[in-house]
Protein backbone atom coordinates (compact mmCIF):
# COMPACT_ATOMS: atom_id res chain seq x y z
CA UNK A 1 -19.29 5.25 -2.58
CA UNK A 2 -16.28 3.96 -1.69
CA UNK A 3 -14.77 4.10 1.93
CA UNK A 4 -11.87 2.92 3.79
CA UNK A 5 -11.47 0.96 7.16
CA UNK A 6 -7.84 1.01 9.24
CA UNK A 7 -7.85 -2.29 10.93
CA UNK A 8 -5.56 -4.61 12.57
CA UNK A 9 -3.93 -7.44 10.92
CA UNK A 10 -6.24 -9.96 12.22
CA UNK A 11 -9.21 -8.30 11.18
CA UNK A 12 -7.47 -7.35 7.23
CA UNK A 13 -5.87 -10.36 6.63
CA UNK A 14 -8.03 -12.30 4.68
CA UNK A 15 -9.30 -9.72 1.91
CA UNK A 16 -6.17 -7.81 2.33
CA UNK A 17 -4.77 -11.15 1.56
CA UNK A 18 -6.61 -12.16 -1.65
CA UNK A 19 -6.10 -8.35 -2.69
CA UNK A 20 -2.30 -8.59 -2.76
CA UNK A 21 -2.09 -12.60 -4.22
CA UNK A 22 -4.23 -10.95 -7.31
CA UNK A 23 -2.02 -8.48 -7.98
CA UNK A 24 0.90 -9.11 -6.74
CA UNK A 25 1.39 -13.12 -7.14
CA UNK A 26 -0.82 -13.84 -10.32
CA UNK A 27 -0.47 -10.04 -12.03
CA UNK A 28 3.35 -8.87 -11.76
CA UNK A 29 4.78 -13.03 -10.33
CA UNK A 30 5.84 -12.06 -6.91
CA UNK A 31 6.59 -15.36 -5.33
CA UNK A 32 3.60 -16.32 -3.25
CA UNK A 33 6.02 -17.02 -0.58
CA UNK A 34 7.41 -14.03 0.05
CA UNK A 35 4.04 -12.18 -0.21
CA UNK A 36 2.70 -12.64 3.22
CA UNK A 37 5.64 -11.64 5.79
CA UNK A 38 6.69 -11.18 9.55
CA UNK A 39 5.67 -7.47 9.10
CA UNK A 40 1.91 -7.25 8.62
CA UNK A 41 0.75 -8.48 12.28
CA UNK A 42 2.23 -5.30 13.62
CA UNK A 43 1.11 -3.05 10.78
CA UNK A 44 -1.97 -0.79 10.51
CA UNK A 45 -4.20 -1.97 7.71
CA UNK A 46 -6.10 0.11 5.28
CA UNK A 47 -9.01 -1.69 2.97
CA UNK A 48 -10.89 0.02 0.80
CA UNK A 49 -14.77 -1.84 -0.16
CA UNK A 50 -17.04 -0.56 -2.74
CA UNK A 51 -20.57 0.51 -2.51
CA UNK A 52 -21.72 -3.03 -2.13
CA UNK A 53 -18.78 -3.68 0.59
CA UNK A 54 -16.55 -6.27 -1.19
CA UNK A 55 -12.67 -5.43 -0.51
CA UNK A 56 -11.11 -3.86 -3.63
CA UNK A 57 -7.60 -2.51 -2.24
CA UNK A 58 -5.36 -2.31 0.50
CA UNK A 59 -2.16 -0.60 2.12
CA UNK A 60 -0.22 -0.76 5.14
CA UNK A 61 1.26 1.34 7.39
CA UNK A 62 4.54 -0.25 9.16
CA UNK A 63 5.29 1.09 12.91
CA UNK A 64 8.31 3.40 11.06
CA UNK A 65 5.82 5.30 9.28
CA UNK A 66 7.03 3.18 5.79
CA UNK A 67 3.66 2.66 3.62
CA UNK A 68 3.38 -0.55 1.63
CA UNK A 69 1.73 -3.39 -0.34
CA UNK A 70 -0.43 -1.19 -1.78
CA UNK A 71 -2.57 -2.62 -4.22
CA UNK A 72 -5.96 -2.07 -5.92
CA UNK A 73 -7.86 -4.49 -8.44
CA UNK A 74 -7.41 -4.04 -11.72
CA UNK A 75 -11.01 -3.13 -12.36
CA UNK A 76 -10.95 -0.13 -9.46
CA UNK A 77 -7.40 1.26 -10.56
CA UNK A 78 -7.72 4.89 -11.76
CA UNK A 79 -10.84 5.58 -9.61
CA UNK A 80 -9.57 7.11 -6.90
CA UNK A 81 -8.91 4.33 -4.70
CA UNK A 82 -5.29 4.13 -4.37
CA UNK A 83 -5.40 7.52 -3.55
CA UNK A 84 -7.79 7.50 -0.75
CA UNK A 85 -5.88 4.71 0.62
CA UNK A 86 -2.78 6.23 0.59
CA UNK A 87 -4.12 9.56 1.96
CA UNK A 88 -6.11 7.76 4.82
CA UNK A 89 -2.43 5.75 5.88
CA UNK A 90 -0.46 8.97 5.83
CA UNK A 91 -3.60 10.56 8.14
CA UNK A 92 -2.11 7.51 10.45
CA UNK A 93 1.20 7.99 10.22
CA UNK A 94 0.82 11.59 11.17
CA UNK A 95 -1.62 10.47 14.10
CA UNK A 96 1.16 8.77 15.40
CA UNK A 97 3.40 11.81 15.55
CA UNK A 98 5.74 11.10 12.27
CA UNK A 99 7.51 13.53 10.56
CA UNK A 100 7.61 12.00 7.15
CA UNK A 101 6.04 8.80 5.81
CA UNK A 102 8.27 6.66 3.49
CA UNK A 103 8.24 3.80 1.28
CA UNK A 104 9.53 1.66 -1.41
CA UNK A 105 7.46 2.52 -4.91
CA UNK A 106 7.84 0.15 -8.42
CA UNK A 107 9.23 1.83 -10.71
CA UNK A 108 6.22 2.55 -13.14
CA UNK A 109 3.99 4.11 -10.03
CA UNK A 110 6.88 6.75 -9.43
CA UNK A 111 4.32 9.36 -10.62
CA UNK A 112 1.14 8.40 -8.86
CA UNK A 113 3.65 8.51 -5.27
CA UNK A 114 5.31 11.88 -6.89
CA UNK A 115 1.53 13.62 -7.17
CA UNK A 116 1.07 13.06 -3.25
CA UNK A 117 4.05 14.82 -2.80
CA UNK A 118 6.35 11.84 -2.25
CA UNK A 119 10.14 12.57 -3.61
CA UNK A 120 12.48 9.78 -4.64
CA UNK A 121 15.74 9.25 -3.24
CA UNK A 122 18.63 6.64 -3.69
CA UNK A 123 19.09 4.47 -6.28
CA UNK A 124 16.24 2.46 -8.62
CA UNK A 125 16.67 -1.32 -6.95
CA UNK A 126 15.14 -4.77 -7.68
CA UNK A 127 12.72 -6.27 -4.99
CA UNK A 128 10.98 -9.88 -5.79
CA UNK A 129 12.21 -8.84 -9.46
CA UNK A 130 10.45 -5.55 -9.79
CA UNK A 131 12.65 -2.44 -9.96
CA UNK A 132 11.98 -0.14 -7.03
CA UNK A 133 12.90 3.22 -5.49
CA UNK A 134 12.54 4.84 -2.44
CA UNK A 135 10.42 7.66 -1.54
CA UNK A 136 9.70 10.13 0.93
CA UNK A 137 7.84 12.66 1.90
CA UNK A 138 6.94 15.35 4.83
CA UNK A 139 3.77 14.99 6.74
């Protein structure tokens, strides 16, 4: 069974950490460099861990309600996980009192964001060489 934990940065950062270098850095070449920023100590980390508790995706929830750096391993992608991450970060945001959560989707996970009711606005952009578009929706 798979469950997810909301956790500080200093409690997610090292398997949130190896979680987004997999896919991020070695799968799609995001520059290691630019992976890791000033954002994540003052976001609200989700992990997910398997049955056996290793770490096998993550999110974050910025203080504006924005959602990001999701990422599941490969092996765990279409199970679910992404999902419950994303639906336990949203939970958050509307904890906190938002009125919508946002955030900035690649371009080939349009429709996973677009089945949780998230709506794309603005123009398709490139962000550490991946197209991108923004995405909202009410909560």
């Amino acid at each position: 069974m798979i469950r997810i934990e909301l956790m500080p940065w200093e409690s997610a950062r090292e398997q949130a950490s190896s979680i987004r270098f997999r896919v991020f850095v070695e799968e799609q070449g995001v520059p290691r460099a630019i992976e890791l920023d000033e954002q994540d100590p003052h976001c609200v980390h989700a992990l997910a861990y398997d049955e056996r508790g290793a770490a096998i995706g993550t999110g974050r929830l910025l203080p504006d309600a924005h959602i990001g750096r999701m990422a599941v391993l490969e092996q765990w992608r279409r199970h679910g996980v992404g999902t419950m991450i994303l639906s336990k970060l949203i939970e958050k945001a509307k904890e906190r009192g938002h009125k919508e959560a946002l955030l900035s989707a690649q371009v080939h996970a349009l429709g996973f964001y677009r089945r949780h009711g998230f709506q794309p606005f603005g123009e398709i952009y490139e962000e550490a060489g991946i197209p991108h578009r923004s995405m909202r929706r009410p909560i």
